[in-house]
PDB file of N, CA and C in Angstrom:
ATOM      1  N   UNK A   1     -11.796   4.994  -5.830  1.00  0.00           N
ATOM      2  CA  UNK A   1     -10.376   4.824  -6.060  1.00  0.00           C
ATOM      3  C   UNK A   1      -9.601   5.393  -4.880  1.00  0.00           C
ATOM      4  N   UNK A   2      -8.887   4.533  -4.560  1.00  0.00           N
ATOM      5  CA  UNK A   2      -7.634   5.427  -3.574  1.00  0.00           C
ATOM      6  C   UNK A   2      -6.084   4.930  -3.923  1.00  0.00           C
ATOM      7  N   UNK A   3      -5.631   5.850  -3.753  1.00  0.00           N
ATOM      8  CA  UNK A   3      -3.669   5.987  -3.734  1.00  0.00           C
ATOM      9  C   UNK A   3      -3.449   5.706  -2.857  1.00  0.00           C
ATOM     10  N   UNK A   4      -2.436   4.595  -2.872  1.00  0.00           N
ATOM     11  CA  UNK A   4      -1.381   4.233  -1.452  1.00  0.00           C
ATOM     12  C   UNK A   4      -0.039   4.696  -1.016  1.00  0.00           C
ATOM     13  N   UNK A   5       0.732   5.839  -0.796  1.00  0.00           N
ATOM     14  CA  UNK A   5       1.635   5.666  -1.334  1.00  0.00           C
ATOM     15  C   UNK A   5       2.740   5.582   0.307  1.00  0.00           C
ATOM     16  N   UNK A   6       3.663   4.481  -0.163  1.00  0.00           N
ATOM     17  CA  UNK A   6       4.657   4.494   0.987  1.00  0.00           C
ATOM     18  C   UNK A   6       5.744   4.898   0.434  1.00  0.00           C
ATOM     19  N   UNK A   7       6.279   5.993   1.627  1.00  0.00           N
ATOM     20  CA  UNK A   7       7.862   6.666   1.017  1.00  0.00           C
ATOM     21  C   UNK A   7       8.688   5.677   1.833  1.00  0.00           C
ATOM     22  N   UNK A   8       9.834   5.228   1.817  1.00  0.00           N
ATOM     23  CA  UNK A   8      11.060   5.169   2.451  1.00  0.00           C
ATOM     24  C   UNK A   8      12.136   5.506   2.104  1.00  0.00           C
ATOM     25  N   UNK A   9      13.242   5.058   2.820  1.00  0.00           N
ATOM     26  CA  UNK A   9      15.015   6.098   2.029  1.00  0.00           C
ATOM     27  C   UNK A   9      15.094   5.530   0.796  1.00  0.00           C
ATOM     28  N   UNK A  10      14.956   4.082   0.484  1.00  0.00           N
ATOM     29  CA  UNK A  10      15.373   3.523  -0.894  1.00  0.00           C
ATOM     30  C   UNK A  10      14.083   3.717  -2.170  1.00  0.00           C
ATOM     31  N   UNK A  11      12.899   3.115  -1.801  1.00  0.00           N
ATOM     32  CA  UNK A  11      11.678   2.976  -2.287  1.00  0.00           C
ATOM     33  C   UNK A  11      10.921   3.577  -2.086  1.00  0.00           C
ATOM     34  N   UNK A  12       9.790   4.249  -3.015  1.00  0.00           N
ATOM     35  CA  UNK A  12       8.391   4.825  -2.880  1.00  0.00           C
ATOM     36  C   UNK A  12       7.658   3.815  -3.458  1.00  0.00           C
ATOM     37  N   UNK A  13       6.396   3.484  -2.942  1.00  0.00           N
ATOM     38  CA  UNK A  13       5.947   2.228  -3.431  1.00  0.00           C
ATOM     39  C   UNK A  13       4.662   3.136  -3.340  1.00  0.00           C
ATOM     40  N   UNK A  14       3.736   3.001  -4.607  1.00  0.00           N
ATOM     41  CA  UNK A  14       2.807   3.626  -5.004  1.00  0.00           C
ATOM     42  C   UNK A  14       1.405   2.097  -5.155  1.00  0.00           C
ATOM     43  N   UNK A  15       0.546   2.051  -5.055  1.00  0.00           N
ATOM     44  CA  UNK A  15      -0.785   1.181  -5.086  1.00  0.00           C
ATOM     45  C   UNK A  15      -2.167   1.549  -5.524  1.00  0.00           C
ATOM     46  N   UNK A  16      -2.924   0.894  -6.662  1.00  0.00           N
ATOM     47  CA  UNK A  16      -3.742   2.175  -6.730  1.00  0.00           C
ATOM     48  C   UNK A  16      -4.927   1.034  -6.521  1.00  0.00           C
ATOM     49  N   UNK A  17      -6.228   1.479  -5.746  1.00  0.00           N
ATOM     50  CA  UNK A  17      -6.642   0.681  -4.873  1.00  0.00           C
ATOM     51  C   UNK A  17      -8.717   0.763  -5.950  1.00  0.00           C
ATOM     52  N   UNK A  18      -9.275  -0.337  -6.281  1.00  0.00           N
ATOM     53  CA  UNK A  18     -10.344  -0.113  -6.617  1.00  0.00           C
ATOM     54  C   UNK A  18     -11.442  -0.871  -5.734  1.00  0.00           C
ATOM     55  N   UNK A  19     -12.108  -0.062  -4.517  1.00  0.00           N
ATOM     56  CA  UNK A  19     -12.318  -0.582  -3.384  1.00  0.00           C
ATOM     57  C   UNK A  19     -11.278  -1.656  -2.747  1.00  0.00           C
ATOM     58  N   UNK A  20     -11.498  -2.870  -2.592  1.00  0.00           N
ATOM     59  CA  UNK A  20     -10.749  -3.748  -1.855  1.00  0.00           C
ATOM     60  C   UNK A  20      -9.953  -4.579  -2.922  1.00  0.00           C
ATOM     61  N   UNK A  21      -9.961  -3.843  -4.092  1.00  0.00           N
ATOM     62  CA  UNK A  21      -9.002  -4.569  -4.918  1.00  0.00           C
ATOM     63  C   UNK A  21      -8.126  -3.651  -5.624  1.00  0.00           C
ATOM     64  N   UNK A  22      -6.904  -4.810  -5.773  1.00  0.00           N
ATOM     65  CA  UNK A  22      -5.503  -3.827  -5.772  1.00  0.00           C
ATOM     66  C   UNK A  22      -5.593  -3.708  -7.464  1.00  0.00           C
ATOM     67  N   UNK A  23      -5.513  -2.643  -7.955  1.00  0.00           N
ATOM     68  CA  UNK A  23      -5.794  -1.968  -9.682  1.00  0.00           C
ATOM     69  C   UNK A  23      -4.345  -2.273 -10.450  1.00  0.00           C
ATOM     70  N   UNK A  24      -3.395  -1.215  -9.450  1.00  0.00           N
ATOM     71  CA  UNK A  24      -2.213  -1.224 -10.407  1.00  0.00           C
ATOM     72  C   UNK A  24      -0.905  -0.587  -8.856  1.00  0.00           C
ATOM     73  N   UNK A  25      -0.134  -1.063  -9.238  1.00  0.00           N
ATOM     74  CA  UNK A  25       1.237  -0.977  -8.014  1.00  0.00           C
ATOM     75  C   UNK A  25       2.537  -1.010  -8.529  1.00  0.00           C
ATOM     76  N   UNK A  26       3.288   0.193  -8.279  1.00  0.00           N
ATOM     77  CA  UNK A  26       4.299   0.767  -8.864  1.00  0.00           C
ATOM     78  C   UNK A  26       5.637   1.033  -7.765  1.00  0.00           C
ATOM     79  N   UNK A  27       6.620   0.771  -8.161  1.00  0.00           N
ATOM     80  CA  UNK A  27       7.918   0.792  -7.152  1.00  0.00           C
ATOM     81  C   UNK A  27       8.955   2.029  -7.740  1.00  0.00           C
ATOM     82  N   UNK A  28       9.130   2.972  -7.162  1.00  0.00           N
ATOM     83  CA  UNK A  28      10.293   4.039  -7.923  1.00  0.00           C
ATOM     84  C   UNK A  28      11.139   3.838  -6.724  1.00  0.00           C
ATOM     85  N   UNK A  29      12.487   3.802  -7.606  1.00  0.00           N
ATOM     86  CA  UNK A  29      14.077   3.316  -6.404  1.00  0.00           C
ATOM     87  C   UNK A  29      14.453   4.569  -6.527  1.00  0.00           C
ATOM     88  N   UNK A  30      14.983   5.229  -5.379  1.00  0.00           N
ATOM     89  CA  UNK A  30      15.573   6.232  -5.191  1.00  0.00           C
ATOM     90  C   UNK A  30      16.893   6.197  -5.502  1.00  0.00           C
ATOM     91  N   UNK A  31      17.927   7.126  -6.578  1.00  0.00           N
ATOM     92  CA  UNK A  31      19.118   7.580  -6.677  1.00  0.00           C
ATOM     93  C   UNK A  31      20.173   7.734  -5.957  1.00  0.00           C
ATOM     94  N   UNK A  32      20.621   7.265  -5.158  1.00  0.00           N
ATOM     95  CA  UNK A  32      21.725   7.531  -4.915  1.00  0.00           C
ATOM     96  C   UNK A  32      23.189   8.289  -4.481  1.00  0.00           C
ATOM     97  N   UNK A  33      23.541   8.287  -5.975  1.00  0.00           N
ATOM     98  CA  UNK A  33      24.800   9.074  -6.625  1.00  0.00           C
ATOM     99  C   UNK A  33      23.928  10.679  -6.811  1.00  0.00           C
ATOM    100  N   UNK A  34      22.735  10.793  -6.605  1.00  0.00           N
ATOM    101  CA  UNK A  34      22.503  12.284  -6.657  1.00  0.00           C
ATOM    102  C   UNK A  34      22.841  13.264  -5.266  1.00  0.00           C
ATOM    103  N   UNK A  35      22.872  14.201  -5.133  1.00  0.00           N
ATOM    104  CA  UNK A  35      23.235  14.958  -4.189  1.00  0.00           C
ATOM    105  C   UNK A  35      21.969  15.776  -4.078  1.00  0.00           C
ATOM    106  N   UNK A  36      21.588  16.564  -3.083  1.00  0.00           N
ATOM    107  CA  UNK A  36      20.577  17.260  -2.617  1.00  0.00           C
ATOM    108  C   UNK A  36      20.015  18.193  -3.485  1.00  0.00           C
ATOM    109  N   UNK A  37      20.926  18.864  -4.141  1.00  0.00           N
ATOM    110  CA  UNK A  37      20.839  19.827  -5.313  1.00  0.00           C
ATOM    111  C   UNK A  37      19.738  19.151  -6.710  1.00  0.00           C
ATOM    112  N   UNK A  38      20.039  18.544  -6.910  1.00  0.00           N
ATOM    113  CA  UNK A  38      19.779  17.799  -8.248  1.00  0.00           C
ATOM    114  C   UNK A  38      18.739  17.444  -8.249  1.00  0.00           C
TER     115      UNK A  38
END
């Protein structure tokens, strides 16, 4: 098994890898309206 994970400013895009085949792949959108604190 391996984890893919790409960060960028908007998206983290997560991949979960079973040898050369793709298992399961997940997108979390980054917030916004939050401030650094939060």
């Amino acid at each position: 098994m391996l984890l893919a994970v790409d960060v960028g400013n908007t998206n983290v895009t997560l991949a979960l890898f079973d040898g050369e085949r793709l298992a399961a792949d997940w997108r979390l959108t980054s917030r916004h309206e939050w401030t650094a604190d939060e």
